[in-house]
N, C-alpha and C. Protein backbone atom coordinates (compact mmCIF):
# COMPACT_ATOMS: atom_id res chain seq x y z
N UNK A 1 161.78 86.56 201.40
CA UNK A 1 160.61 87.39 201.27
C UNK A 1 160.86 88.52 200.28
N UNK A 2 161.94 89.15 200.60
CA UNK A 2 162.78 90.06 199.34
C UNK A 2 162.93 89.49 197.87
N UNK A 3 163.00 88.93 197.96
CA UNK A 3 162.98 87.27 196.42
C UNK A 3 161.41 87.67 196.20
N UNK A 4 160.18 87.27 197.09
CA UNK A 4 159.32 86.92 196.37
C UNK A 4 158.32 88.30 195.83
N UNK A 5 158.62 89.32 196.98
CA UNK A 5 158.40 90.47 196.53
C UNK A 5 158.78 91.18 195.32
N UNK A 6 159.96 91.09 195.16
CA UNK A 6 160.66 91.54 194.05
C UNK A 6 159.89 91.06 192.61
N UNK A 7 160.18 89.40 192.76
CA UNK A 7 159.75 88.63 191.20
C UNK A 7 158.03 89.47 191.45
N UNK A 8 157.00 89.65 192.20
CA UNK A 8 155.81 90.32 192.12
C UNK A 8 155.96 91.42 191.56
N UNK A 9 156.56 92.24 192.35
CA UNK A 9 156.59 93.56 191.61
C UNK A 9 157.20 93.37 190.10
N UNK A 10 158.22 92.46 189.42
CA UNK A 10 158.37 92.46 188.20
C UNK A 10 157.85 92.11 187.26
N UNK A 11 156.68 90.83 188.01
CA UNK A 11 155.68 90.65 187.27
C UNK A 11 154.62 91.24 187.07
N UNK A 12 154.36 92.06 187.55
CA UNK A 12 153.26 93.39 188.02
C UNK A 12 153.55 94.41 187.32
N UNK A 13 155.12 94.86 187.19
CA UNK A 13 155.38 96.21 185.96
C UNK A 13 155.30 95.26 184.74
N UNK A 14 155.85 94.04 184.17
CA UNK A 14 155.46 93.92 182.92
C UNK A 14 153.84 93.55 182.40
N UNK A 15 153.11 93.16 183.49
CA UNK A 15 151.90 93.07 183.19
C UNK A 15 151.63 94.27 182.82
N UNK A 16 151.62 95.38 183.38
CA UNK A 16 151.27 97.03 183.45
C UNK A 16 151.44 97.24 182.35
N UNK A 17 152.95 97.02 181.86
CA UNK A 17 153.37 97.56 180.67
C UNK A 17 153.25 97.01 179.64
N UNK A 18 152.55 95.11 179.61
CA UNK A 18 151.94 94.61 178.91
C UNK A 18 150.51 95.07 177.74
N UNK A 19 149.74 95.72 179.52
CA UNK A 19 148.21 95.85 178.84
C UNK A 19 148.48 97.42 178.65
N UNK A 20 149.19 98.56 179.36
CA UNK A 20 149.20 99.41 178.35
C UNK A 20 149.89 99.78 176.81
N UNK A 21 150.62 98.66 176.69
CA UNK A 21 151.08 98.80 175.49
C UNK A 21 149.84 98.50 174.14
N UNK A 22 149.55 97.27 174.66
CA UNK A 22 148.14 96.61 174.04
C UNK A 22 146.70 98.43 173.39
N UNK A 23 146.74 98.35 174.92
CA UNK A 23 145.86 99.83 174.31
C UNK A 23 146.40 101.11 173.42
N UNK A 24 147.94 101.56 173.25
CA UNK A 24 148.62 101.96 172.79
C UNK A 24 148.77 102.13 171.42
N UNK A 25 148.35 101.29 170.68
CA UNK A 25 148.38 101.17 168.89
C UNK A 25 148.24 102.31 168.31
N UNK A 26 149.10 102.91 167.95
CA UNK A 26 148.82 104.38 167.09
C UNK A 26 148.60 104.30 165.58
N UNK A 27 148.23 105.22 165.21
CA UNK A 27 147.15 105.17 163.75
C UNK A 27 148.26 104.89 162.84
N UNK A 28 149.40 105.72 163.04
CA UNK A 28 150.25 105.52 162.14
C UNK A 28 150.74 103.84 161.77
N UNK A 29 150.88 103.11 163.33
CA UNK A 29 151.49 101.30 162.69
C UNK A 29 150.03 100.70 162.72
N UNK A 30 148.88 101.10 163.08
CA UNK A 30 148.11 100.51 162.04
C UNK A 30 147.72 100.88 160.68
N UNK A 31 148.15 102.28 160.02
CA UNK A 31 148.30 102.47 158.33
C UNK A 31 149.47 101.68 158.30
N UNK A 32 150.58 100.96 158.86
CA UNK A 32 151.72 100.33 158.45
C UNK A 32 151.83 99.27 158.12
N UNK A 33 150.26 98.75 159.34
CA UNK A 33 149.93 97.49 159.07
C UNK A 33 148.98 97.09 158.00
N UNK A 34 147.76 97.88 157.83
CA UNK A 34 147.19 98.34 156.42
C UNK A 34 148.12 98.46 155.24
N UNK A 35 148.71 98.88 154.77
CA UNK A 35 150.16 99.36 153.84
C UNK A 35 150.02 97.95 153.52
N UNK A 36 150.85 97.26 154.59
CA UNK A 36 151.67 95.89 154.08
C UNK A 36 150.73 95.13 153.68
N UNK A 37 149.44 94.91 154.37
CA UNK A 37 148.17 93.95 154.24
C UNK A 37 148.09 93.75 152.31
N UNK A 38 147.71 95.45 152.57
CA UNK A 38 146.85 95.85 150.81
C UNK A 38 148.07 95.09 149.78
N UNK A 39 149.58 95.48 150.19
CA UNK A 39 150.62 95.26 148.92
C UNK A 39 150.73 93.92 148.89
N UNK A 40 150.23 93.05 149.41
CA UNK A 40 150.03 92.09 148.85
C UNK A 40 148.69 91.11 148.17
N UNK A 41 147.67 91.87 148.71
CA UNK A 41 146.40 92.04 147.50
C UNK A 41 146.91 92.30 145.89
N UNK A 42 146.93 90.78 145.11
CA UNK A 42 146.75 91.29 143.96
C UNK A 42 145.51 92.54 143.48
N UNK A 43 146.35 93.43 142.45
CA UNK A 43 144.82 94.70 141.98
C UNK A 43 144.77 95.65 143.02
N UNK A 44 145.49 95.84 144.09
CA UNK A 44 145.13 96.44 145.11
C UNK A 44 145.97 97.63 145.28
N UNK A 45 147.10 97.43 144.82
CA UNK A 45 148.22 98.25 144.32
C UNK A 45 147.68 99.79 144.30
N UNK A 46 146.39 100.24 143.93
CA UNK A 46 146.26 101.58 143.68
C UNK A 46 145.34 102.25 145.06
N UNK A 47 145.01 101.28 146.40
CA UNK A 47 144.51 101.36 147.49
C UNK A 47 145.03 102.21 148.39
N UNK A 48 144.64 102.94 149.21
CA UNK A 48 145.10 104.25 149.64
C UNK A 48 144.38 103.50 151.38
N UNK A 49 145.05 104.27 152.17
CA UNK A 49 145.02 103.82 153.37
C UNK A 49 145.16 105.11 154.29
N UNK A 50 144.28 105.22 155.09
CA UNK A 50 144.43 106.66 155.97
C UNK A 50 143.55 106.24 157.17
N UNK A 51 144.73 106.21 158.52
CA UNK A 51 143.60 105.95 159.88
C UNK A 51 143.91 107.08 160.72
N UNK A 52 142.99 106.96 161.44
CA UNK A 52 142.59 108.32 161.92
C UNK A 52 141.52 108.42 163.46
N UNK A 53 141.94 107.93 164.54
CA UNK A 53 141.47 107.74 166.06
C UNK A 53 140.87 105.94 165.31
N UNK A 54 141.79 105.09 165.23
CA UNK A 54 141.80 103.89 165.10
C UNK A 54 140.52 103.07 163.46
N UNK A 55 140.36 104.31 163.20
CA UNK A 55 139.47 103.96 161.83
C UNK A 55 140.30 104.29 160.76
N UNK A 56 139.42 103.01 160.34
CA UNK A 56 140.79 102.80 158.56
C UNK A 56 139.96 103.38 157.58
N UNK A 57 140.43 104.58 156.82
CA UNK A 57 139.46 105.28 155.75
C UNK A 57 140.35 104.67 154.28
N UNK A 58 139.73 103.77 153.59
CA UNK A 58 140.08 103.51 152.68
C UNK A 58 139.76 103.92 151.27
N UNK A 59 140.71 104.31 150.43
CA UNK A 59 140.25 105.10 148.77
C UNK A 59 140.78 104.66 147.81
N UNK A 60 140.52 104.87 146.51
CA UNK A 60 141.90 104.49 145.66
C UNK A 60 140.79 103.40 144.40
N UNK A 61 140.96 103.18 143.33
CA UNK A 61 140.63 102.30 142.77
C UNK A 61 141.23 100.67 142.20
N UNK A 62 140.13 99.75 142.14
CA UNK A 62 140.53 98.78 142.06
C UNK A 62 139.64 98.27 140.89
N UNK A 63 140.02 97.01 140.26
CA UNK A 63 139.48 96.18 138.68
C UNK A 63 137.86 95.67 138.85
N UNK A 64 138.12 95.00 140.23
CA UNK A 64 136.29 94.12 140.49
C UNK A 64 136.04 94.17 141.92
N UNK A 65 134.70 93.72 142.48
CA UNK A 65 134.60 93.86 143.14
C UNK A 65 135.26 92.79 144.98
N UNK A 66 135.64 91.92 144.27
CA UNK A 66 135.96 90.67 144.66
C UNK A 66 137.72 91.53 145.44
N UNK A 67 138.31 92.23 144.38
CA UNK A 67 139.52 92.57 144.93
C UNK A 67 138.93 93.44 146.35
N UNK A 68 137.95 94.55 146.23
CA UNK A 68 137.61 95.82 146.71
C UNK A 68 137.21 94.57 147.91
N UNK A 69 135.93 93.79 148.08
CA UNK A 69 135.76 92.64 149.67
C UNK A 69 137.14 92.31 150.26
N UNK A 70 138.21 91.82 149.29
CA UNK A 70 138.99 91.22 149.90
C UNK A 70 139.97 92.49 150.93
N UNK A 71 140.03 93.63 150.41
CA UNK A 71 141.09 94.66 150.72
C UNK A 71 140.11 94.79 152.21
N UNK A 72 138.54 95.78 152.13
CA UNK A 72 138.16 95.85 153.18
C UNK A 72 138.21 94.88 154.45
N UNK A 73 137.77 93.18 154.03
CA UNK A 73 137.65 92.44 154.98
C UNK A 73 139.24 92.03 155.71
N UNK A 74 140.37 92.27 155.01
CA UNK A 74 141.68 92.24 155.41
C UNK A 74 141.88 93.21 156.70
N UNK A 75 141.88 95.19 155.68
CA UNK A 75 141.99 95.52 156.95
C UNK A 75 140.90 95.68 157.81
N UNK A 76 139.81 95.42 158.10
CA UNK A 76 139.01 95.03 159.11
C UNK A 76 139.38 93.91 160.07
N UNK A 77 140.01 92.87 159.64
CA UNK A 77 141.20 92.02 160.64
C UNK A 77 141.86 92.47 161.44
N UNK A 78 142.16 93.57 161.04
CA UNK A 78 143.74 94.38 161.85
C UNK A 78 143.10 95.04 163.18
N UNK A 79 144.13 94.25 164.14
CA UNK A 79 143.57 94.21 165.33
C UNK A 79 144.25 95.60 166.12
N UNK A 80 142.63 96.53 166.46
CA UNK A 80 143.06 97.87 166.70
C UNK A 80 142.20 98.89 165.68
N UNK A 81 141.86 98.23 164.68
CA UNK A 81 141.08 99.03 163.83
C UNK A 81 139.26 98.87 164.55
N UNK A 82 139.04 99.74 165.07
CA UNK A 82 137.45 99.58 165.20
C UNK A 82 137.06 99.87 164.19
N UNK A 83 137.20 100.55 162.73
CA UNK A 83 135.66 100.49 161.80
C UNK A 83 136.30 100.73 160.52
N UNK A 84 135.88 100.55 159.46
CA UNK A 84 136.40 101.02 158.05
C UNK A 84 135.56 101.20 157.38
N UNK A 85 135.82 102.88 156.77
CA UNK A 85 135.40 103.45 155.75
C UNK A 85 135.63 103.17 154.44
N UNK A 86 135.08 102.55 153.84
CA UNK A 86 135.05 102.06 152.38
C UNK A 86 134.58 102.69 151.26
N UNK A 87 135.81 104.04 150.54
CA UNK A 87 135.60 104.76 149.68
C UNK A 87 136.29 104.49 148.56
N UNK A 88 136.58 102.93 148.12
CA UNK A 88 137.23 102.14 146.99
C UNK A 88 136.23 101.91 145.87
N UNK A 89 136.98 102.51 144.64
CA UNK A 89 135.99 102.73 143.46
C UNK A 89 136.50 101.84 142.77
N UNK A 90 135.54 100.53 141.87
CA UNK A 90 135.59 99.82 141.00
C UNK A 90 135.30 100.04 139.88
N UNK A 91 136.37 99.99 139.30
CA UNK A 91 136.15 100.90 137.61
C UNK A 91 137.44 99.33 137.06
N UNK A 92 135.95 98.69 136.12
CA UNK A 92 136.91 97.52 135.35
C UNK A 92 137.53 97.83 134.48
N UNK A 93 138.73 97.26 134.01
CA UNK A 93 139.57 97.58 132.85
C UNK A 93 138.70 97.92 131.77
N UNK A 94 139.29 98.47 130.74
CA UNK A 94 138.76 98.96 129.60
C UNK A 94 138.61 97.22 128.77
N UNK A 95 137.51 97.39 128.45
CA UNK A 95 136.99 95.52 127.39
C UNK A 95 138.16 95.73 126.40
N UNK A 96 138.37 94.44 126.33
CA UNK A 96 139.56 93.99 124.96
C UNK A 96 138.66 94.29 123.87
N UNK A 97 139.17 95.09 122.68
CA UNK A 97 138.68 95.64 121.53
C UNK A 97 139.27 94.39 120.94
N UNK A 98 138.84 93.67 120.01
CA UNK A 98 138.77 92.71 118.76
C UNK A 98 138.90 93.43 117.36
N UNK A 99 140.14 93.67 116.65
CA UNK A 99 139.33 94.48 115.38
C UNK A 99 138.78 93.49 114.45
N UNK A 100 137.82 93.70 113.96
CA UNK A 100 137.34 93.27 112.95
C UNK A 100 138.45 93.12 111.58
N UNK A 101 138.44 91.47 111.34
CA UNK A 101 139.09 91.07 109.94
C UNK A 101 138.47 91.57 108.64
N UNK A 102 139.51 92.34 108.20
CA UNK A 102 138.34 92.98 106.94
C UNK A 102 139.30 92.10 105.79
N UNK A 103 138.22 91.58 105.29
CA UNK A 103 138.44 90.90 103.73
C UNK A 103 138.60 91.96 102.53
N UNK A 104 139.20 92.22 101.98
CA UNK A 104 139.38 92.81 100.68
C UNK A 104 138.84 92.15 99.55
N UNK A 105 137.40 92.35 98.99
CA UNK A 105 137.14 91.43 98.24
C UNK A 105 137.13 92.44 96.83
N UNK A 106 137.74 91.77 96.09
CA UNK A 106 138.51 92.64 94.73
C UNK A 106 137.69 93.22 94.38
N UNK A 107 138.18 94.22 93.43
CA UNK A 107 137.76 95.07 92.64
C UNK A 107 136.35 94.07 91.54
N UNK A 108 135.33 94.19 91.22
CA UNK A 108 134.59 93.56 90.32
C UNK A 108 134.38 94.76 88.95
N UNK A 109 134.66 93.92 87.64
CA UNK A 109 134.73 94.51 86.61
C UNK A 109 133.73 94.05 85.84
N UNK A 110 133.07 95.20 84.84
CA UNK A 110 132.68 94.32 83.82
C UNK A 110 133.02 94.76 82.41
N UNK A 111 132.74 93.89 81.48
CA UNK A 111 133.74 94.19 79.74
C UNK A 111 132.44 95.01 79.29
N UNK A 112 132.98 96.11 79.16
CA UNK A 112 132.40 97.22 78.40
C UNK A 112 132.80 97.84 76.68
N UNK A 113 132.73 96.28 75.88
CA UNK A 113 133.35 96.71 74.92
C UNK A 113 131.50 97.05 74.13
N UNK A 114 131.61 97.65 73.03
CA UNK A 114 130.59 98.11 72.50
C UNK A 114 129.81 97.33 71.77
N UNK A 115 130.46 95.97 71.33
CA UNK A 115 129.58 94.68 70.88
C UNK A 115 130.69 93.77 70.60
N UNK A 116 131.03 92.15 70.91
CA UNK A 116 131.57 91.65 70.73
C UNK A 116 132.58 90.96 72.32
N UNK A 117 133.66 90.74 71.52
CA UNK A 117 134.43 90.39 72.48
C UNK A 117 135.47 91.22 72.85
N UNK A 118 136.00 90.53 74.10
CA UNK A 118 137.54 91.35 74.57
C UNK A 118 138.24 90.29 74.70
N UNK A 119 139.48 91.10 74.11
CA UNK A 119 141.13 89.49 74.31
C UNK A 119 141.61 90.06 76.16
N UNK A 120 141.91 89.22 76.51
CA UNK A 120 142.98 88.58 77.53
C UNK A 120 144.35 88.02 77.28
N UNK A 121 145.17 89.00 77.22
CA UNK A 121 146.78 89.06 76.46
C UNK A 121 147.17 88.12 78.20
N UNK A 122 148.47 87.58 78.01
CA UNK A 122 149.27 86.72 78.97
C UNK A 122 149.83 88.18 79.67
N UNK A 123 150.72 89.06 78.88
CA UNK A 123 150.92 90.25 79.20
C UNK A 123 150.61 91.44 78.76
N UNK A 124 150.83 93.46 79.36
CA UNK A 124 150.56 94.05 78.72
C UNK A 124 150.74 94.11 77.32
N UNK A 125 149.90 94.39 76.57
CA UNK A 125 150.26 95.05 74.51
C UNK A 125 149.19 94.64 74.21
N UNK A 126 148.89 94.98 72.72
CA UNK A 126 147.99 94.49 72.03
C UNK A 126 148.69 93.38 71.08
N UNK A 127 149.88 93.15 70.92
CA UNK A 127 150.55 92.04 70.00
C UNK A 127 151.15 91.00 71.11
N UNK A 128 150.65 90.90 72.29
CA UNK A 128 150.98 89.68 73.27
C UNK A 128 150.07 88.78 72.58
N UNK A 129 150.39 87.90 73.11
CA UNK A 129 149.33 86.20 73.15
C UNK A 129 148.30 86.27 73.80
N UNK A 130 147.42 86.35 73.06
CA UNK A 130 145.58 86.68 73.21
C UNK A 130 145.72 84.79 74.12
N UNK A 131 145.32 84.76 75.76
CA UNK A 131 144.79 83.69 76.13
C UNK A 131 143.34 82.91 76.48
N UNK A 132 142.50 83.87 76.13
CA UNK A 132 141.42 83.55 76.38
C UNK A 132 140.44 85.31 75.57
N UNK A 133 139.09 85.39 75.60
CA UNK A 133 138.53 85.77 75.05
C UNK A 133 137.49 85.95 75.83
N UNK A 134 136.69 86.70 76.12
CA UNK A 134 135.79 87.29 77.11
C UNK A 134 134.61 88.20 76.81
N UNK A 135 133.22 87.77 76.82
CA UNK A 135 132.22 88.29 76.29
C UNK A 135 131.85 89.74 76.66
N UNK A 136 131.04 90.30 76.23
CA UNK A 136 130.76 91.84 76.44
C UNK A 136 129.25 91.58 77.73
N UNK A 137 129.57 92.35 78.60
CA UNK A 137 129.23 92.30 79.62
C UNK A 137 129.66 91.52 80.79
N UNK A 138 130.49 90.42 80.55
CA UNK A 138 130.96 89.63 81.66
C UNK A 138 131.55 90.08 82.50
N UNK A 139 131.51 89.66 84.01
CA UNK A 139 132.02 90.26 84.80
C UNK A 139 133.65 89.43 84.88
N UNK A 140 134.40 90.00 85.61
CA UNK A 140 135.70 90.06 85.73
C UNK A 140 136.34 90.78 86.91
N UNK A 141 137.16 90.21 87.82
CA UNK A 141 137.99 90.26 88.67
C UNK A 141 139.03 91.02 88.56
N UNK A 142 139.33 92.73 89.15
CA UNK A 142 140.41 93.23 88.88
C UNK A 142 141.72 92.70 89.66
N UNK A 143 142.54 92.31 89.24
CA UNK A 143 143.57 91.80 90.45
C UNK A 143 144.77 93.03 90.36
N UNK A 144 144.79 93.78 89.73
CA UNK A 144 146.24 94.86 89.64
C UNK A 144 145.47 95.73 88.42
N UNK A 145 145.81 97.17 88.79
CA UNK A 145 145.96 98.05 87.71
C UNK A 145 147.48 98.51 87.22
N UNK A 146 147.83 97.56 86.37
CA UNK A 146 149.67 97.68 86.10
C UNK A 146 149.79 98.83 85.22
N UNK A 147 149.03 99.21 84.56
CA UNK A 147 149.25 100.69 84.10
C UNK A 147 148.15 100.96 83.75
N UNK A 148 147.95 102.63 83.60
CA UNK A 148 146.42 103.60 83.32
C UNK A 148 146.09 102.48 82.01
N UNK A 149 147.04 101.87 80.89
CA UNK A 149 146.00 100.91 79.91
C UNK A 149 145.64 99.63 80.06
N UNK A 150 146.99 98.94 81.07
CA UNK A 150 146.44 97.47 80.66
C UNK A 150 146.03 96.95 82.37
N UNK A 151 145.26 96.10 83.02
CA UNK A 151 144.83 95.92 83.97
C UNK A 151 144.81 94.08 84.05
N UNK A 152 145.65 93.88 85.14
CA UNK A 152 145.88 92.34 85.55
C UNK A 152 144.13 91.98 85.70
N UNK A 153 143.73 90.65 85.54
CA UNK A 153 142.45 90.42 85.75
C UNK A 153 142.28 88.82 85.60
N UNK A 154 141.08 88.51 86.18
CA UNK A 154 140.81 87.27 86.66
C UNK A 154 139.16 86.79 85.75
N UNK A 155 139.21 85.63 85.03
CA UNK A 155 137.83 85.50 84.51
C UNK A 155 137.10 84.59 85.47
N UNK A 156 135.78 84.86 85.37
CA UNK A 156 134.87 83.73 86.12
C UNK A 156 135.24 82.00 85.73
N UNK A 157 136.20 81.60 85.02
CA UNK A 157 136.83 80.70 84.89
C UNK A 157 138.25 80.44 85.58
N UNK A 158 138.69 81.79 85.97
CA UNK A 158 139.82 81.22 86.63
C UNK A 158 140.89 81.44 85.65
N UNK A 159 140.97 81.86 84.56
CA UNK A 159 142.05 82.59 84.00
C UNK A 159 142.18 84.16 84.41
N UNK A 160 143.96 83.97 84.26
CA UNK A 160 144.45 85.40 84.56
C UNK A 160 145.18 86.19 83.20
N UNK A 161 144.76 87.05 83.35
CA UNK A 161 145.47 88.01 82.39
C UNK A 161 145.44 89.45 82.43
N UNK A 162 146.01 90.06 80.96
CA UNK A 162 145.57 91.55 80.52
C UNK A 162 144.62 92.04 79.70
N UNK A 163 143.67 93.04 80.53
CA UNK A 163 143.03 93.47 79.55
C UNK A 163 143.18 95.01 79.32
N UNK A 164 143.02 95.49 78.11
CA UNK A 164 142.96 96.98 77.92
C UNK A 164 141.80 97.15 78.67
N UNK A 165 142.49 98.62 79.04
CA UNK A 165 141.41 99.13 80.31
C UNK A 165 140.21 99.96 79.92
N UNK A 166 140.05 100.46 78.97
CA UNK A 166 139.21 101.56 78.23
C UNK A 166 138.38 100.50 78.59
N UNK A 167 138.22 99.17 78.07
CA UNK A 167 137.00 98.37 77.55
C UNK A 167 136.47 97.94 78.90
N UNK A 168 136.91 97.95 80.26
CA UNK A 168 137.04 97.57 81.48
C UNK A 168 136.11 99.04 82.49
N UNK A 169 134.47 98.58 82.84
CA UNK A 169 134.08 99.24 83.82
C UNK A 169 133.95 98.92 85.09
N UNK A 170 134.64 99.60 86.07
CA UNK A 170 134.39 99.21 87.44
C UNK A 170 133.02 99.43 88.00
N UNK A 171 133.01 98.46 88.97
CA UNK A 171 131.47 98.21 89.46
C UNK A 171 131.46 99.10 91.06
């Protein structure tokens, strides 16, 4: 009878000490349990956690809104939390800037000689090898200014050369 009394009464203090432990949950290991929940929420990383008579006050910002459902409906799981305050601000990353490809489209020239033609030397001088010959007004492609006189250049044909620059107006 001492036997069966005994195992009662031991099953009777751990029941006791069962269900008051159960009611027992202090704010602090449920922010502990919050804590661990959030750190493994990808994006969630910047989530702030504060409970306070068994309510989870949550702050902190996150990328979308999808992270911010998932954090609340997590700790709303946590058993012991009656209610959560949801003061999580969604502020999306800053948009990917694209810069714009800028083309450099050359310098455009035209032969400003006073009537006639202009030579196209292979290189700077006036006693180089005249390669081509170029009307007055034609336009022309600056490709290099190799010195204040002579200027690398391109004809609407596709020859390259030098021309003296005096005779050369930029557009």
């Amino acid at each position: 009878m001492k036997t069966k009394f005994s195992s009662m009464l031991t099953l009777l203090l751990f029941l006791g000490v069962g269900l008051t432990t159960c009611d027992k949950v202090t704010d602090a290991d449920l922010k502990e349990t919050a804590d661990q929940i959030t750190a493994t929420i990808p994006g969630a990383s910047n989530v702030t956690v504060v409970v306070d008579n068994h309510i989870a006050t949550l702050g902190g910002v996150v990328e979308d809104e999808a992270t911010k459902q998932k954090v609340v409906s997590s700790v709303s799981a946590i058993e012991g939390v009656k209610s959560v305050v949801n003061n999580i601000t969604v502020v999306p990353p800053p948009p990917i800037v694209v810069e714009p490809v800028v083309v450099k489209v050359p310098d455009q020239l035209i032969v400003a000689t006073r009537k006639g033609k202009l030579n196209v030397h292979d290189r700077p001088g006036v006693e180089e090898y005249v390669i081509t010959v170029v009307d007055h007004g034609e336009a022309l492609t600056l490709l290099e200014k190799t010195s204040d006189k002579w200027w690398r250049i391109k004809t609407e044909q596709g020859v390259e050369g030098y021309c003296y620059s005096p005779y050369l107006e930029e557009q």
